[in-house]
Protein backbone atom coordinates (compact mmCIF):
# COMPACT_ATOMS: atom_id res chain seq x y z
CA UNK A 1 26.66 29.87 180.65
CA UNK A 2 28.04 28.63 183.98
CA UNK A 3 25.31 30.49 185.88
CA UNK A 4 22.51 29.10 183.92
CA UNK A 5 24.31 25.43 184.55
CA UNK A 6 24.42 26.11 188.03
CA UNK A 7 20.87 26.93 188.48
CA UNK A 8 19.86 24.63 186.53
CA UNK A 9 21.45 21.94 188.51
CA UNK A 10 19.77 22.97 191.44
CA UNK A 11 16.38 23.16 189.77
CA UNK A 12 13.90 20.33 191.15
CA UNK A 13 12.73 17.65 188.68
CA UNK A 14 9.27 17.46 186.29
CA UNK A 15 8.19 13.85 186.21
CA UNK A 16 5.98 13.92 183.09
CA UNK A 17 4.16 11.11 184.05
CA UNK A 18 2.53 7.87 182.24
CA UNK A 19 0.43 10.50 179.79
CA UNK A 20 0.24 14.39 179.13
CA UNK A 21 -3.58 13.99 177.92
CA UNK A 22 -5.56 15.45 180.55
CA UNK A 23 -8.64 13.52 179.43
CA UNK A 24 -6.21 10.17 180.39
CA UNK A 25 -5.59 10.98 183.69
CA UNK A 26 -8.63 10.78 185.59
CA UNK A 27 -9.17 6.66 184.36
CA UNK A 28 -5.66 5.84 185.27
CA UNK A 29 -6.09 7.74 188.77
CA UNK A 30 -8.68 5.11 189.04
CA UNK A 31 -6.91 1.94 187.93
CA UNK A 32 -3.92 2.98 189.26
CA UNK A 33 -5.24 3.67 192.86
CA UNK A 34 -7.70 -0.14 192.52
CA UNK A 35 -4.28 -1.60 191.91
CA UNK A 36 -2.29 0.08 194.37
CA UNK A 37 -5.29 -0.65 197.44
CA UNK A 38 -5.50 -4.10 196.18
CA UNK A 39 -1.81 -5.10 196.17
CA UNK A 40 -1.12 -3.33 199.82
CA UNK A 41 -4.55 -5.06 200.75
CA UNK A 42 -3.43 -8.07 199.83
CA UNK A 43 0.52 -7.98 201.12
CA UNK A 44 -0.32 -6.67 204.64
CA UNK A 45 -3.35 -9.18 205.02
CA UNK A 46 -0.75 -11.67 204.52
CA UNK A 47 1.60 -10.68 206.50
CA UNK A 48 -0.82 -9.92 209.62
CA UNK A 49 -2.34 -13.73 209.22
CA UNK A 50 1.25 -14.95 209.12
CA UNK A 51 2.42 -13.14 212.50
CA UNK A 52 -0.77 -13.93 213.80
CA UNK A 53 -0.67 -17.59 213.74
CA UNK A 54 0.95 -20.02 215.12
CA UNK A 55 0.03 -22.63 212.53
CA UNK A 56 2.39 -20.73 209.38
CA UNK A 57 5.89 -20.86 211.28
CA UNK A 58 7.82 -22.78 208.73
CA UNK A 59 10.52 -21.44 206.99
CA UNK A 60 8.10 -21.07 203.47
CA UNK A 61 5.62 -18.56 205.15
CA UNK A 62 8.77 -16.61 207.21
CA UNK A 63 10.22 -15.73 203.86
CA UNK A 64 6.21 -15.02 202.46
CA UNK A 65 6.03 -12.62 205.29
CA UNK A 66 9.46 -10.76 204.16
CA UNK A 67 8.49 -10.88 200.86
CA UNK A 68 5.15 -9.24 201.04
CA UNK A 69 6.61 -6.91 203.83
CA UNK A 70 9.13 -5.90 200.67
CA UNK A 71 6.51 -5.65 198.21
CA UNK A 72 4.17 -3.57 200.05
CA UNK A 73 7.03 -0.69 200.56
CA UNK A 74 8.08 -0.94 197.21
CA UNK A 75 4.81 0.21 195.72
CA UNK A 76 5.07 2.85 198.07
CA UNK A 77 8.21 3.87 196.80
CA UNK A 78 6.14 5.31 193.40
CA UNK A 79 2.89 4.56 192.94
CA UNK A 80 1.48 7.56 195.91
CA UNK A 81 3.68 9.66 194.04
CA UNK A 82 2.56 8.85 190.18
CA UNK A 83 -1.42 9.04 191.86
CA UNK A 84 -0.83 12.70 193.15
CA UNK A 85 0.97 13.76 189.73
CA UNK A 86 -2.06 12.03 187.77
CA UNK A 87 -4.03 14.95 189.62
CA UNK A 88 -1.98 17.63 190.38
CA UNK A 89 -0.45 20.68 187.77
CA UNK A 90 2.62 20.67 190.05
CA UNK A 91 3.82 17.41 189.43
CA UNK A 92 7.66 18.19 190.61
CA UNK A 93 10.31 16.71 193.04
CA UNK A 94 13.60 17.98 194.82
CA UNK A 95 16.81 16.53 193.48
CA UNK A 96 16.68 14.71 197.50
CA UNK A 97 13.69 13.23 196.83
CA UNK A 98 14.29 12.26 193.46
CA UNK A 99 17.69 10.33 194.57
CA UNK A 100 15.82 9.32 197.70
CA UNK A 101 12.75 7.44 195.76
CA UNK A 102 15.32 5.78 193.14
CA UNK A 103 17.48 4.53 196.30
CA UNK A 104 14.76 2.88 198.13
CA UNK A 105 13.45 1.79 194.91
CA UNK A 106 16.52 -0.33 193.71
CA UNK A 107 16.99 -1.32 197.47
CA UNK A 108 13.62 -2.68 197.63
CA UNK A 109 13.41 -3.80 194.31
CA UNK A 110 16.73 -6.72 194.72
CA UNK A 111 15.48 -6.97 197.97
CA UNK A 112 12.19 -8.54 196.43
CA UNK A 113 13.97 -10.28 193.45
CA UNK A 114 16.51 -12.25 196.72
CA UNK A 115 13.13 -13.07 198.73
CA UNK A 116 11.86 -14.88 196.13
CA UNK A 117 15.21 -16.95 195.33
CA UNK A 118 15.45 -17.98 198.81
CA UNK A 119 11.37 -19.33 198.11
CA UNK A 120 12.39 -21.17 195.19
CA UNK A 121 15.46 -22.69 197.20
CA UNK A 122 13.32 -23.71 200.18
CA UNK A 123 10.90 -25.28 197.66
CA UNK A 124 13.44 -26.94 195.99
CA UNK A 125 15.01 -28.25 199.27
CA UNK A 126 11.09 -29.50 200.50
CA UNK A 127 10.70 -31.94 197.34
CA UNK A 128 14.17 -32.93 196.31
CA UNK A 129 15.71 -33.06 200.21
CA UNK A 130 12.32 -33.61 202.01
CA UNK A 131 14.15 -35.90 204.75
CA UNK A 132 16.89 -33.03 205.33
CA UNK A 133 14.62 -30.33 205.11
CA UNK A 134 14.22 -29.14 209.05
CA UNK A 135 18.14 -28.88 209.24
CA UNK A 136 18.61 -27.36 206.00
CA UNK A 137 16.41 -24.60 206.23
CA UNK A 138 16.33 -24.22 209.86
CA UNK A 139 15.23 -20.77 211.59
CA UNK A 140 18.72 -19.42 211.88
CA UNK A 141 19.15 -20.24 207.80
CA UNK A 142 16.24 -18.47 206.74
CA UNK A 143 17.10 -15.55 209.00
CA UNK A 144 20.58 -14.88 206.76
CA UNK A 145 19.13 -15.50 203.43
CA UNK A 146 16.33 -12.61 204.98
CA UNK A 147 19.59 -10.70 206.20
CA UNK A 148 21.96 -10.78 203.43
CA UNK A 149 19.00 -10.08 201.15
CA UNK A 150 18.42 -6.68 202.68
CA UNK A 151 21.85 -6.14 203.26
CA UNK A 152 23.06 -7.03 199.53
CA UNK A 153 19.97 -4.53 198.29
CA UNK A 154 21.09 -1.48 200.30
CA UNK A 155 24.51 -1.80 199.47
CA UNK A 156 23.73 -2.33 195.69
CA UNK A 157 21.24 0.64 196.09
CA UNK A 158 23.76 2.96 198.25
CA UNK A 159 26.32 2.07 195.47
CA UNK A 160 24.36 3.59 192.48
CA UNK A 161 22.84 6.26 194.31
CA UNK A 162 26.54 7.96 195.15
CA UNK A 163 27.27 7.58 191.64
CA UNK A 164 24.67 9.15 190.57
CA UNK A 165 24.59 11.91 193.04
CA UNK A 166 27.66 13.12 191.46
CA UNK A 167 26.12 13.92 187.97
CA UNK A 168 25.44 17.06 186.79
CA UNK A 169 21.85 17.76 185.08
CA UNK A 170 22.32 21.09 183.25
CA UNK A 171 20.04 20.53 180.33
CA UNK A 172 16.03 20.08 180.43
CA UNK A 173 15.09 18.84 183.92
CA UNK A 174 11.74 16.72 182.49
CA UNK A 175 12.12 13.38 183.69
CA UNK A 176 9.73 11.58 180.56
CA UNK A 177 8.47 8.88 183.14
CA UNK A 178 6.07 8.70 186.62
CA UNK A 179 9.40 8.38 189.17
CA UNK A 180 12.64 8.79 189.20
CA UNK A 181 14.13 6.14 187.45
CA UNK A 182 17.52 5.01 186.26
CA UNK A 183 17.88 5.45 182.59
CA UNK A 184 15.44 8.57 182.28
CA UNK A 185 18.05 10.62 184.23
CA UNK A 186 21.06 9.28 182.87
CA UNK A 187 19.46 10.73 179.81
CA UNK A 188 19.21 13.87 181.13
CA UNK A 189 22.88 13.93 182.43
CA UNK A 190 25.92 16.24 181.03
CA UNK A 191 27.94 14.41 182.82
CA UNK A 192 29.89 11.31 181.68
CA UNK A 193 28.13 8.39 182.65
CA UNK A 194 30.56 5.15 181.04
CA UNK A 195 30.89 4.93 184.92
CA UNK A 196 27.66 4.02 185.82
CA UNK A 197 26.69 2.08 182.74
CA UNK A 198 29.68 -0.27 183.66
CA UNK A 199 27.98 -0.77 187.06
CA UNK A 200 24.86 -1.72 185.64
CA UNK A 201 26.08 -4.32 183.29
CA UNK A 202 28.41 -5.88 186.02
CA UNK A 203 27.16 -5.49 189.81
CA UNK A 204 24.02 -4.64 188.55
CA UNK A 205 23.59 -7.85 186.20
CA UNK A 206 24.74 -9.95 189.50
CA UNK A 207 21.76 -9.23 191.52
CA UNK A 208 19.49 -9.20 189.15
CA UNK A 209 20.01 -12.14 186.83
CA UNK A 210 21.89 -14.32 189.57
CA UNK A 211 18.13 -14.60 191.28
CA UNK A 212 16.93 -15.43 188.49
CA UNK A 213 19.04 -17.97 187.33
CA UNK A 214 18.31 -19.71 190.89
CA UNK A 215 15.06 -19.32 190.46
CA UNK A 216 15.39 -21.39 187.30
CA UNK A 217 17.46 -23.49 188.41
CA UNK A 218 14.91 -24.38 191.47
CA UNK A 219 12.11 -25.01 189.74
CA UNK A 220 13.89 -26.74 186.41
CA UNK A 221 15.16 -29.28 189.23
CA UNK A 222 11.68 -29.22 191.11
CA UNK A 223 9.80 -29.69 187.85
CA UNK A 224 12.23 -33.08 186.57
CA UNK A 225 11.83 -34.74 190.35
CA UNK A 226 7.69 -34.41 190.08
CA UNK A 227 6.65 -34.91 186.58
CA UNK A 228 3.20 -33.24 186.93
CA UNK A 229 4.31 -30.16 188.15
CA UNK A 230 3.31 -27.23 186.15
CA UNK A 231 5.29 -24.37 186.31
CA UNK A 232 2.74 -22.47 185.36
CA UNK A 233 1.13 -22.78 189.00
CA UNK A 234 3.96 -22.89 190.66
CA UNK A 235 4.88 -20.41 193.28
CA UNK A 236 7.03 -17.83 191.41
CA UNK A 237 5.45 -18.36 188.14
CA UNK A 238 5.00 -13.98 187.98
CA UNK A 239 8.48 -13.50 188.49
CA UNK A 240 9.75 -15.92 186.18
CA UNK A 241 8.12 -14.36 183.13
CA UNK A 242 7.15 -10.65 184.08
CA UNK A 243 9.80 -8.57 186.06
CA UNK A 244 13.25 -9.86 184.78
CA UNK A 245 12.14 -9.34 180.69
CA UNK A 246 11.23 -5.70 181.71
CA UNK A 247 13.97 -5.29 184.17
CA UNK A 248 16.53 -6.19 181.50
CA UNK A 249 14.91 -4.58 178.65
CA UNK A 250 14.81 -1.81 180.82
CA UNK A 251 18.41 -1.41 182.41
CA UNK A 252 20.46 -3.69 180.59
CA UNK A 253 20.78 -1.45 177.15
CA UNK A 254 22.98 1.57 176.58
CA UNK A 255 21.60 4.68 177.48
CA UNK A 256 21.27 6.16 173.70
CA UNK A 257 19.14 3.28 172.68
CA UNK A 258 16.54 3.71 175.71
CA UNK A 259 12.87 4.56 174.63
CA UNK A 260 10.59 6.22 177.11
CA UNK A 261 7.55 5.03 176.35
CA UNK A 262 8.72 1.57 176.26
CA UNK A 263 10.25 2.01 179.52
CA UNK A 264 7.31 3.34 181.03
CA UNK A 265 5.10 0.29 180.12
CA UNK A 266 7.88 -2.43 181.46
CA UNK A 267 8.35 -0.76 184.49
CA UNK A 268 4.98 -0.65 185.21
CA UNK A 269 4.24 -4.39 184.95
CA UNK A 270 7.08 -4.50 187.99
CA UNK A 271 6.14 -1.61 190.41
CA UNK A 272 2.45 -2.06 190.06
CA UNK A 273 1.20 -5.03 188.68
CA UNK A 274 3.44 -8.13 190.26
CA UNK A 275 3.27 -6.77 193.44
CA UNK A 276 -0.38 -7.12 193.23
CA UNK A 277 -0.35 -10.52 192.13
CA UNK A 278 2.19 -12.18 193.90
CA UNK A 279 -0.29 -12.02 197.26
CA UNK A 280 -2.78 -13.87 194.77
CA UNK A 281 -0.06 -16.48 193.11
CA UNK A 282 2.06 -16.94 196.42
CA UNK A 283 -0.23 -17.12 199.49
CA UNK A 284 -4.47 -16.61 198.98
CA UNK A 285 -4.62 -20.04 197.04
CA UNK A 286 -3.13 -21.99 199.89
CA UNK A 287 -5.76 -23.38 202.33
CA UNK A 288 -3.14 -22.83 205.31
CA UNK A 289 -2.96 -19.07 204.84
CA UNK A 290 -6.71 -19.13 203.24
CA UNK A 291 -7.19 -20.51 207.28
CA UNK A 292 -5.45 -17.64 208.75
CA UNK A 293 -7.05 -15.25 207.27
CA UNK A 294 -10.35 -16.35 207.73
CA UNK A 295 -8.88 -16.54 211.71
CA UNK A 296 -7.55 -12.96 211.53
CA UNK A 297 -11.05 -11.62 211.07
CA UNK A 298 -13.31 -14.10 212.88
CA UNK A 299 -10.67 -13.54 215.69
CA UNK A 300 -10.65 -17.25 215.79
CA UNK A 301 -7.51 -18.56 216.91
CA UNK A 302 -5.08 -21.05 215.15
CA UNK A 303 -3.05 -23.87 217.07
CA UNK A 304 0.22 -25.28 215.40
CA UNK A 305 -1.95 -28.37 214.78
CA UNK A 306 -4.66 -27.09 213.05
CA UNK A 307 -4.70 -27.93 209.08
């Protein structure tokens, strides 16, 4: 019994994927990889045409460039992995690697969930505190909410992944999803995990629900000072409805009551499909970056003054 536990622990992972019908996966190779070019398309256009010009250097588009600098590695994080399992019959991973995605995965993903907090503060401090604005969100501000957003991320990330690097998996090593994620393994685990399910419901809640309040927050107060506003169209709009339902029906249930299937749906609509959009919702409807771009490939270039 204690050799087969030992061997088992050192056994690589089997990510099952998002379907085990081989007539499935060709057509979701396809979407998948459309979705996956189009959202790294669209985040590293943007942030080329906002290092590129001279005209986007306030605060708003420094924190757009971090943002779709974050977004573009976290789709990396899975979604060339899931593609290559969609096709391949060996569709496993190393216990590293598998610790190694899921750490640059959480790190990434609170990164991106900060990012957008700070947006909905600077928004909030352009209408409500327009005449304070320059001082209030000078360079050297917007440079530590970019800072302690990575920082916070890594050290959430670097947290969770020691915990869980101390588990044991001696039962089946099929992981019933397309990466490594949280709850899948924990399910998998023989080892007691009360430890880690605290974390989630206390550090973890923190940095993912305190952005999210703030983002509220932001925009409630933005929406009462301009009366027209619609949320709706306002920046932040895909975070405020997609990503935090799925992250919490995700994470922020015991481990016993976790569905795969479910799981595998949510988590999608956050690794894949808000990444993609947020390029289209933050940046390619605004006629300043919609001018940078069109500089970036005319070769054209943009003075400070140009509008």
């Amino acid at each position: 019994m204690d050799a087969t536990n030992e061997s088992s622990e050192g056994a690589p992972f089997i990510l099952l994927g998002l379907t085990t019908s081989p007539e499935q996966r060709r057509p979701l190779f396809g979407l998948f990889l459309v979705l996956y070019v189009a959202g790294i398309l669209g985040n590293g256009l943007i942030v080329a045409a906002i290092r590129a010009s001279p005209a986007l250097r306030a605060p708003m588009y420094f924190l757009l460039a971090h943002l779709s600098f974050a977004d573009l590695c976290f789709t990396s994080v899975t979604v060339p992995k899931m593609l290559a399992n969609l096709l391949a019959h060996d569709r496993s991973i190393s216990v590293a690697g598998c610790l190694t995605q899921m750490y640059f995965f959480f790190a990434l993903g609170v990164t991106d969930s900060c990012l957008l907090a700070a947006m909905a503060y600077d928004r909030y401090v352009a209408i409500r505190h327009p005449l304070h604005y320059a001082t209030t969100m000078s360079r050297a501000v917007c440079k530590a909410l970019v800072g302690t957003a990575w920082l916070v991320s890594h050290v959430h990330s670097l947290l969770h992944i020691l915990l869980m690097a101390r588990l044991s998996f001696c039962a089946s090593h099929h992981v019933p999803h397309f990466f490594c994620d949280h709850q899948p393994l924990l399910r998998l685990s023989c080892s007691d995990t009360c430890h880690i399910q605290l974390l989630i419901f206390t550090e973890g809640a923190a940095v993912v629900v305190t952005p999210f309040l703030l983002i509220l927050a932001s925009y409630g107060a933005i929406a009462a000072a301009v009366l027209r506003l619609h949320l709706w169209e306002a920046p932040g709009c895909v975070y405020l409805w997609l990503p935090p339902g799925s992250v919490i029906a995700v994470y922020f249930q015991p481990t016993s009551r976790y569905e795969a299937e479910r799981g595998r749906v949510a988590t999608v609509m956050y690794t894949v499909v808000t990444p993609m959009l947020n390029p289209v919702i933050y940046s390619l409807r605004n006629r300043d970056v919609q001018g940078a771009l069109r500089a970036l490939f005319t070769g054209r270039r943009i003075s400070a003054g140009d509008s």
